[in-house]
N, C-alpha and C. Protein backbone atom coordinates (compact mmCIF):
# COMPACT_ATOMS: atom_id res chain seq x y z
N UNK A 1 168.62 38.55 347.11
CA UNK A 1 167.51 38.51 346.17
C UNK A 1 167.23 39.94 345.71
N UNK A 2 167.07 40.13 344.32
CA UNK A 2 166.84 41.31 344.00
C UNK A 2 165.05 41.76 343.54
N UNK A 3 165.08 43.06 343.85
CA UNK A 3 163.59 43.38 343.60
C UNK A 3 163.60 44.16 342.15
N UNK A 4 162.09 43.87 341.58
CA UNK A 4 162.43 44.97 340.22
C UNK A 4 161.15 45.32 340.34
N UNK A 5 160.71 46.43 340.36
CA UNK A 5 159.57 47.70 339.82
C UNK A 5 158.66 47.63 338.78
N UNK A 6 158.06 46.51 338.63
CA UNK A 6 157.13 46.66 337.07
C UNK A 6 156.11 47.32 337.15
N UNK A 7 155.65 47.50 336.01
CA UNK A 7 154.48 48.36 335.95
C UNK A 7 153.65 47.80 334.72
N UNK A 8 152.48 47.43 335.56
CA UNK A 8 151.22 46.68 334.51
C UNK A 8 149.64 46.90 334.74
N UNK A 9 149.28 47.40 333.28
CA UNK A 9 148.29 47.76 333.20
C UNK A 9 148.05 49.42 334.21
N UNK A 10 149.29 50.46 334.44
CA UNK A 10 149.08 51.22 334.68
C UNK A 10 149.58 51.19 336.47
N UNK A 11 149.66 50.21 337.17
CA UNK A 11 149.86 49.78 338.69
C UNK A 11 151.36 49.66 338.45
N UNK A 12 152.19 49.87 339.72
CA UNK A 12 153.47 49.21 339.69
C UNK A 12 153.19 48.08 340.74
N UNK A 13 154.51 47.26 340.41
CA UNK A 13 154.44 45.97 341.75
C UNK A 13 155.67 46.00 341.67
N UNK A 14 156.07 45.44 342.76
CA UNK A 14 157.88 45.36 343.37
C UNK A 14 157.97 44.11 343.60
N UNK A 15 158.42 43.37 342.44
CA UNK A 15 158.96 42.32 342.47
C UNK A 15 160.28 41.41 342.76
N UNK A 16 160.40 40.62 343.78
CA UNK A 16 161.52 39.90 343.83
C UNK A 16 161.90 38.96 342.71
N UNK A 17 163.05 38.63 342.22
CA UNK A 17 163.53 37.51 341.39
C UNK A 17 164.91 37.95 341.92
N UNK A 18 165.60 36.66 341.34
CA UNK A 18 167.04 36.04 341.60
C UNK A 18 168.09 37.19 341.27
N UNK A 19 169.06 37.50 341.80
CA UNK A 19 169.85 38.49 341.19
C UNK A 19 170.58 37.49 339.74
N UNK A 20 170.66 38.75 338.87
CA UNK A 20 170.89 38.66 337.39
C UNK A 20 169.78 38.75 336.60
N UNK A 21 168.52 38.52 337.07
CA UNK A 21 167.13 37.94 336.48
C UNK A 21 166.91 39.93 336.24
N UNK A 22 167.08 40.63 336.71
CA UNK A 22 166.14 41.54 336.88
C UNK A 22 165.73 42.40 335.20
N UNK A 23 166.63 42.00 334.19
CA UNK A 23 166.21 42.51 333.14
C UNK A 23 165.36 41.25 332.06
N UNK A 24 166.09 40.20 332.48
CA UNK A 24 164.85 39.28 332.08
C UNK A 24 163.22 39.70 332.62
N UNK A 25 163.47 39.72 333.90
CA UNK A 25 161.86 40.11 334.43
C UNK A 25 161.40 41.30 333.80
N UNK A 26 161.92 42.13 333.91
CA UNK A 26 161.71 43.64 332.82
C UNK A 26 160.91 43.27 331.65
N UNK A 27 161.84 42.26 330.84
CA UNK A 27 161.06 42.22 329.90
C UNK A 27 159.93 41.42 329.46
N UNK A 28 159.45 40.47 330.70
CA UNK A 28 158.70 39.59 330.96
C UNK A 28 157.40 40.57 331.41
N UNK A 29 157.54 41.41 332.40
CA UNK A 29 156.23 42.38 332.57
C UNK A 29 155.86 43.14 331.19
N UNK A 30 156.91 43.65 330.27
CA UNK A 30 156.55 43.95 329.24
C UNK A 30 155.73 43.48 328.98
N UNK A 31 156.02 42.22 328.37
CA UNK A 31 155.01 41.41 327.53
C UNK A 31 153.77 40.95 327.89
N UNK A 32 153.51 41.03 329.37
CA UNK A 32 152.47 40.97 330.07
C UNK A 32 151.70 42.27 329.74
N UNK A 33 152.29 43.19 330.30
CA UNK A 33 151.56 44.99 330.28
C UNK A 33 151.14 45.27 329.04
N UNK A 34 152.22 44.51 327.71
CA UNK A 34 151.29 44.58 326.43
C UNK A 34 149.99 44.12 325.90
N UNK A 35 150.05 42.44 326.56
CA UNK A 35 148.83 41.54 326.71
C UNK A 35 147.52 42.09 326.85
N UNK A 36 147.84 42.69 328.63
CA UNK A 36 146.54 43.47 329.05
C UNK A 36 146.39 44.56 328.63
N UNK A 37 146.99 45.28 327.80
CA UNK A 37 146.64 46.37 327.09
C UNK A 37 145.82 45.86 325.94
N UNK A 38 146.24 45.06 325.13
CA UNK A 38 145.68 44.64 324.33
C UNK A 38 143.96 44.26 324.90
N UNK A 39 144.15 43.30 326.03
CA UNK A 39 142.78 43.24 326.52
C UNK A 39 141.98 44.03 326.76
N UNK A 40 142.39 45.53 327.51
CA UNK A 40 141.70 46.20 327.90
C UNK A 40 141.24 47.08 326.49
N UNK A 41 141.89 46.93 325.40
CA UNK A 41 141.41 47.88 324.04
C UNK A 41 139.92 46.43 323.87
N UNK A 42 140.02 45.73 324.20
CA UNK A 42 138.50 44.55 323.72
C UNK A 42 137.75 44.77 324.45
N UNK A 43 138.28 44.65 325.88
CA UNK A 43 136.97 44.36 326.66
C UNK A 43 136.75 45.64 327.60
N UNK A 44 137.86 46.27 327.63
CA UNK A 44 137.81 47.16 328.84
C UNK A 44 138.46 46.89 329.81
N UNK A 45 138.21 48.00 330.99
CA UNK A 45 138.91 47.67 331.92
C UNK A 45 138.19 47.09 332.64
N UNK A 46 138.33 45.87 332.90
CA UNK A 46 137.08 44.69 334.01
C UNK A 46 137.95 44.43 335.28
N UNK A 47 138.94 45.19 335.96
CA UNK A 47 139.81 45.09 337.28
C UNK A 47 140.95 44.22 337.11
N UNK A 48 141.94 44.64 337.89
CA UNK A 48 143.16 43.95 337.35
C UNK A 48 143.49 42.89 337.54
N UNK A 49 143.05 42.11 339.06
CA UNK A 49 142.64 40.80 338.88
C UNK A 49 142.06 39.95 337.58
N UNK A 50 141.16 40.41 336.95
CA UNK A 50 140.48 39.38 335.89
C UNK A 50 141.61 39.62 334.70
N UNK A 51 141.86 41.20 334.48
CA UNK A 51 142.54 41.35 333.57
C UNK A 51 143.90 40.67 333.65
N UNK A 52 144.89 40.41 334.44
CA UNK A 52 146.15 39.53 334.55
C UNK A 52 145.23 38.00 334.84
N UNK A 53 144.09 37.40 334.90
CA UNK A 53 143.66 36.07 335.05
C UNK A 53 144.01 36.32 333.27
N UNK A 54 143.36 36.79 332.73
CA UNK A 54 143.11 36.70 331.22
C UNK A 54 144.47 36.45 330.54
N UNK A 55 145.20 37.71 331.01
CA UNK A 55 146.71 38.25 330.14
C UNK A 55 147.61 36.42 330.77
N UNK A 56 147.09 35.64 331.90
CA UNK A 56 148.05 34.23 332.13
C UNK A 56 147.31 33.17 331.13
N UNK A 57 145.74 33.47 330.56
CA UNK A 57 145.37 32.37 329.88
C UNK A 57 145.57 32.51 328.95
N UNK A 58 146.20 33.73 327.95
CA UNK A 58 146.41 33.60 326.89
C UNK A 58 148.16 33.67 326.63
N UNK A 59 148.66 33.96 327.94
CA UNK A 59 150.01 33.43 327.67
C UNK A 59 150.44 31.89 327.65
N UNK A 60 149.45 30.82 328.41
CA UNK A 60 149.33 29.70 328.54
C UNK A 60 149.25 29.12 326.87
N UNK A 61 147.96 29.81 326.56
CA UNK A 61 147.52 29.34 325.04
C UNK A 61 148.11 29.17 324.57
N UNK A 62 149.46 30.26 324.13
CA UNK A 62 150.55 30.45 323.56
C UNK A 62 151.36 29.49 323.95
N UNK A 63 152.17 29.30 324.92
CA UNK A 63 152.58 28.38 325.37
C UNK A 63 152.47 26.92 325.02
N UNK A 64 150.56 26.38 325.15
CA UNK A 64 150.08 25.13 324.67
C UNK A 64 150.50 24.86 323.17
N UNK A 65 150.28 25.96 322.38
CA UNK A 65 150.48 26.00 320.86
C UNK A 65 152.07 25.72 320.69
N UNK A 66 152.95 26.01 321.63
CA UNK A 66 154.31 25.66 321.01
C UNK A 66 154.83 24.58 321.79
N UNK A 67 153.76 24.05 322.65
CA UNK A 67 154.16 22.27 323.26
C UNK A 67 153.42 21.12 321.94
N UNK A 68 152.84 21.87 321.28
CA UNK A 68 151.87 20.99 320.48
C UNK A 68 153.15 21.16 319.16
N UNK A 69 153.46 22.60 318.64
CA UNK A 69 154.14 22.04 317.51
C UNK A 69 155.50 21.60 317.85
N UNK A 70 156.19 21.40 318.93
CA UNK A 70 156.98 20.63 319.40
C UNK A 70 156.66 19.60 319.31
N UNK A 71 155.94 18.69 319.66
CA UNK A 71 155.28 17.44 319.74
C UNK A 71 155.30 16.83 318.58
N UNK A 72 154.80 17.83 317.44
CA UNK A 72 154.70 17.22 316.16
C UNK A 72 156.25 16.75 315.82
N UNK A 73 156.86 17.90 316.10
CA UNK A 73 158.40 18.02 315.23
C UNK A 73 158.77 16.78 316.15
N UNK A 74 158.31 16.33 317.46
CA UNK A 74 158.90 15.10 318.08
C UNK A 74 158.63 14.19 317.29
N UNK A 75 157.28 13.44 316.86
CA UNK A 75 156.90 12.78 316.03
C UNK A 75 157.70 12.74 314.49
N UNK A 76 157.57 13.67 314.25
CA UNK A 76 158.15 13.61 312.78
C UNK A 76 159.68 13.31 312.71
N UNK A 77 160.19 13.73 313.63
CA UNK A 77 161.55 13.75 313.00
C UNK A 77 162.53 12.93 314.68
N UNK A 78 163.65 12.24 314.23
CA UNK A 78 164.29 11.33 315.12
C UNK A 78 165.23 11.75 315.17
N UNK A 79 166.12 11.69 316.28
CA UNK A 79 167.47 11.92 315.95
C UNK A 79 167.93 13.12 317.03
N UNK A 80 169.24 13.77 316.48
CA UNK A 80 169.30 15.29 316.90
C UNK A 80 168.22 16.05 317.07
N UNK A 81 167.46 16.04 316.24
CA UNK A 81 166.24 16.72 316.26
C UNK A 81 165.45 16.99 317.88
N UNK A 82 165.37 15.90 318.05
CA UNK A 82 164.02 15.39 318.70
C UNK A 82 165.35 15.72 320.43
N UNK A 83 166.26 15.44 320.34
CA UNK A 83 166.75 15.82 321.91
C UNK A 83 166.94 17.53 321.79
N UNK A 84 167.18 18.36 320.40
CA UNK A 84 166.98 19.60 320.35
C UNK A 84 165.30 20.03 321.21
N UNK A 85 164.49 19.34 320.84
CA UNK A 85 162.73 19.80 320.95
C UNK A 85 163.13 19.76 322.77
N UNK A 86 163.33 18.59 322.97
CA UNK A 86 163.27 18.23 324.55
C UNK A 86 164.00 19.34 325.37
N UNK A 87 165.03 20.15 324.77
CA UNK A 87 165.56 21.15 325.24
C UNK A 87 165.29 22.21 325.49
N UNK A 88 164.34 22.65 324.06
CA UNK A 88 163.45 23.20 323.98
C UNK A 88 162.51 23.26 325.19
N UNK A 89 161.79 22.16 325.56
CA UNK A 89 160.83 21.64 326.02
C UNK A 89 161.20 21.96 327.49
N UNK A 90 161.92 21.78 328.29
CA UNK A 90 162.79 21.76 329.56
C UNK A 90 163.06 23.52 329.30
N UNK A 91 163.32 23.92 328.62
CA UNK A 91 163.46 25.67 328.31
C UNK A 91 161.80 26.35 328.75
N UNK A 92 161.30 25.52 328.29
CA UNK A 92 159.41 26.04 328.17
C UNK A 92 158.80 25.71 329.71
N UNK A 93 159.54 24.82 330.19
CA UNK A 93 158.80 24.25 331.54
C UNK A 93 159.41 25.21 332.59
N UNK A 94 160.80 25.42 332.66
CA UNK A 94 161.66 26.58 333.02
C UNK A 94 160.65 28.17 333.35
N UNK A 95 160.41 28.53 331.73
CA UNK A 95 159.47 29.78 332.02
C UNK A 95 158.45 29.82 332.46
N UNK A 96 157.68 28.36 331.88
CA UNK A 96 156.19 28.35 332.72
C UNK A 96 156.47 28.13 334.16
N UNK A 97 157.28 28.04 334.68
CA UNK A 97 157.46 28.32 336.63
C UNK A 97 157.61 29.50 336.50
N UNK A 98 158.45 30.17 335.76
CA UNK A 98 158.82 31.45 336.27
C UNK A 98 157.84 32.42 335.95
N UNK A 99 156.67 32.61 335.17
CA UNK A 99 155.52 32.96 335.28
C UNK A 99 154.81 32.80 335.74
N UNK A 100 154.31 31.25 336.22
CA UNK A 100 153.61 31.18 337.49
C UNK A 100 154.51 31.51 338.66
N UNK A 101 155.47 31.77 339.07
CA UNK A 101 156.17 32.48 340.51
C UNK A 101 155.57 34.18 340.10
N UNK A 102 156.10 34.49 338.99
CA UNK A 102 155.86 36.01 338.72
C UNK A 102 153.91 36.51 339.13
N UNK A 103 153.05 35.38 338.62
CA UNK A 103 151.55 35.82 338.72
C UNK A 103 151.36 35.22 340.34
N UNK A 104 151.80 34.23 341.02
CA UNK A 104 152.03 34.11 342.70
C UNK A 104 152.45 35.78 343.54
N UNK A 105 153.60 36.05 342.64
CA UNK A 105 153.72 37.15 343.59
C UNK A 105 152.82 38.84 343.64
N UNK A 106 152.66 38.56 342.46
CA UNK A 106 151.49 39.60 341.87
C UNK A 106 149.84 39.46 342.55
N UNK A 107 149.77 38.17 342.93
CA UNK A 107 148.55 37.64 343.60
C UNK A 107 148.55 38.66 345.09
N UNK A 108 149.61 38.05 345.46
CA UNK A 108 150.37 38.47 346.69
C UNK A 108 150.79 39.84 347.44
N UNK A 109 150.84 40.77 345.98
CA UNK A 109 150.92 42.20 346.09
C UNK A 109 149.86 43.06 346.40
């Protein structure tokens, strides 16, 4: 199992994931460390606990918003289409574990 070094919101954490994963994860804290940056330019710095609670509910949001226009494109359209979405869909359920494992181990740190 390999460990990778992120650094969010200014803290590092030493994270385990799967060997091969480790530049996926790289760029997965990115997008996190951008999040709460973004947060902390609104609200401030309110501790890094609340601030990564926040930076997972609005990655969720995001998330909800592209199970919903999936859904539609399920509805609308039959066919190829619609086992493309589900792939999609099984792709999306995929990351949402692997973000909730990533905010588990961050809990944990």
């Amino acid at each position: 199992m390999a460990k990778v070094a992120v650094t969010i919101n200014g803290r590092k954490y030493d994270i385990a994931c799967d060997d091969g994963q480790e530049a996926h994860l790289a760029r997965l804290s990115q997008y996190i460390d951008k999040r709460v940056d973004e947060l902390v330019a609104a609200v401030g710095q309110v501790g890094d606990a609340r601030l990564l609670v926040m930076a997972s509910l609005l990655v969720a949001d995001e998330l909800s918003e592209v199970y919903t226009e999936l859904d539609q494109l399920r509805s609308e359209r039959r066919g190829p289409t619609v086992a493309a979405a589900a792939m999609a869909i099984g792709d999306l359920d995929k990351l949402a574990s692997r973000i909730e494992g990533i905010a588990d181990r961050l809990e944990r740190a």
